[in-house]
C-alpha atoms as a PDB file:
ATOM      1  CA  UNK A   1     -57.233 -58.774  50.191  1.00  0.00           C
ATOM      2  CA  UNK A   2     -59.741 -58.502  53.124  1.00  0.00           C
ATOM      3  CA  UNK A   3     -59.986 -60.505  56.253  1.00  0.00           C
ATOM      4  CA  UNK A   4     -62.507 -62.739  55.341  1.00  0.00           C
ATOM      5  CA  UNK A   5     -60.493 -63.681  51.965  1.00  0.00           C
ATOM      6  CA  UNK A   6     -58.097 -64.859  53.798  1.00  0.00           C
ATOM      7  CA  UNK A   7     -59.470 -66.765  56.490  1.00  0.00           C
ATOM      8  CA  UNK A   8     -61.450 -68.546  53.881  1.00  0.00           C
ATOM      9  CA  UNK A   9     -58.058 -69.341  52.372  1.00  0.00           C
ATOM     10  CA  UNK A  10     -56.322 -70.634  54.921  1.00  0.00           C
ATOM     11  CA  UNK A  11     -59.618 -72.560  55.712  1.00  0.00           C
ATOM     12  CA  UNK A  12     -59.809 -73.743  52.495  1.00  0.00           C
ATOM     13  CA  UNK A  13     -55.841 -74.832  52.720  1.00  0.00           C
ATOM     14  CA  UNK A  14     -56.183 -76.404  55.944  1.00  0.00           C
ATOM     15  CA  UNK A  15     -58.989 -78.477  54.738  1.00  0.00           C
ATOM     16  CA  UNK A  16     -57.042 -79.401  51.676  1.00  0.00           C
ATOM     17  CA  UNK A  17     -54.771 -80.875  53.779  1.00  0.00           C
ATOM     18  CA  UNK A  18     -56.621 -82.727  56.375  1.00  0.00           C
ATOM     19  CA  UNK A  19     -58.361 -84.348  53.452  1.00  0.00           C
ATOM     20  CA  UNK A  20     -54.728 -84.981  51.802  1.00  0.00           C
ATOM     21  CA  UNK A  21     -54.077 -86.609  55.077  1.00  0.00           C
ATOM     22  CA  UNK A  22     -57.247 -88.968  55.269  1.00  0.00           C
ATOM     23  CA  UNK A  23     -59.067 -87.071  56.880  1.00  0.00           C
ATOM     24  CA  UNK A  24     -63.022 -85.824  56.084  1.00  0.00           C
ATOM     25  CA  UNK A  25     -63.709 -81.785  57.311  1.00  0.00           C
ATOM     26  CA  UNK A  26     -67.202 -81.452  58.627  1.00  0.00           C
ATOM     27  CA  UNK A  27     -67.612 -77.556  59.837  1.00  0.00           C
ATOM     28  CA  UNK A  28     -70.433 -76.500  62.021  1.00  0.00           C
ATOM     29  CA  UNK A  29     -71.365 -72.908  63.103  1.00  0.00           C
ATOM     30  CA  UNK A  30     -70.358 -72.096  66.304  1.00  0.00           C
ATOM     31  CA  UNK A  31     -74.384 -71.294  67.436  1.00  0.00           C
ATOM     32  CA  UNK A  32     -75.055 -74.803  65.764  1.00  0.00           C
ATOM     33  CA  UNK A  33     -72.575 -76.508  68.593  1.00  0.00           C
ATOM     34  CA  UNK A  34     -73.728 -73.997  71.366  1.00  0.00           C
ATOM     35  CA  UNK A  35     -77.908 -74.779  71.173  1.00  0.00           C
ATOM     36  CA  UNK A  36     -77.922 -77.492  68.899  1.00  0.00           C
ATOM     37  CA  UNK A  37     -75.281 -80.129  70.608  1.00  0.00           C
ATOM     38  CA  UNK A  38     -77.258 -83.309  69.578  1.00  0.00           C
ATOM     39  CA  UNK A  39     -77.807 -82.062  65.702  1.00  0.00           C
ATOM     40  CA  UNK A  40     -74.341 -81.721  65.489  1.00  0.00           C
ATOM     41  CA  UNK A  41     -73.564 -84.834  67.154  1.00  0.00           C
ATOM     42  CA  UNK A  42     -75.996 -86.731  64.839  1.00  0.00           C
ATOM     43  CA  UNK A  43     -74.778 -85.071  61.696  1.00  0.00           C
ATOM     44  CA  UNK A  44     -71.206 -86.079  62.643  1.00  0.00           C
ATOM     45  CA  UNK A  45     -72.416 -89.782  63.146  1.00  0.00           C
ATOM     46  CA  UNK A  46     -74.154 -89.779  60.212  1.00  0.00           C
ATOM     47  CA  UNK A  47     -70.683 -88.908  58.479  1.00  0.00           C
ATOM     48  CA  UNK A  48     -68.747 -91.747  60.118  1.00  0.00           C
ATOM     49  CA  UNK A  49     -67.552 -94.959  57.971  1.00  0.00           C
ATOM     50  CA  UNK A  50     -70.032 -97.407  58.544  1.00  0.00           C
ATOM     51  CA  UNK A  51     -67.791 -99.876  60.194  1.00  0.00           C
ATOM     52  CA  UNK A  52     -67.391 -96.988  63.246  1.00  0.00           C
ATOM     53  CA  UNK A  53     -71.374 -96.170  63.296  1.00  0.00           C
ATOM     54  CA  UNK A  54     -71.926 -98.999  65.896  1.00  0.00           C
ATOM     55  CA  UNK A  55     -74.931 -97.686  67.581  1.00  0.00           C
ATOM     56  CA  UNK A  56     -74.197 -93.936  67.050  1.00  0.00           C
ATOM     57  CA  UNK A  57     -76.297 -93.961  63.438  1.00  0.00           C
END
């Protein structure tokens, strides 16, 4: 099994959890979060629950 098989499975477990736990898994590429800071913030406030948008949305 290479590398990159199992980083995406303990990825892929890791997110199974979160979500087992409540929670939603949004992944951004590392670039994305270095030049892009507001895209990223905006996608993540597009993913909130409505009653937490407030005036992020």
């Amino acid at each position: 099994m290479t590398r990159r098989m199992l980083r995406r499975e303990k990825d892929e477990a890791r997110t199974r959890f979160l979500n087992g736990e409540g929670y939603r898994v949004i992944r951004f590429w590392n670039n994305d979060v270095m030049t892009n800071v507001e895209g990223v913030i905006a996608e993540i406030a597009r993913n909130l629950p409505s009653e937490l948008r407030g005036s992020f949305a």
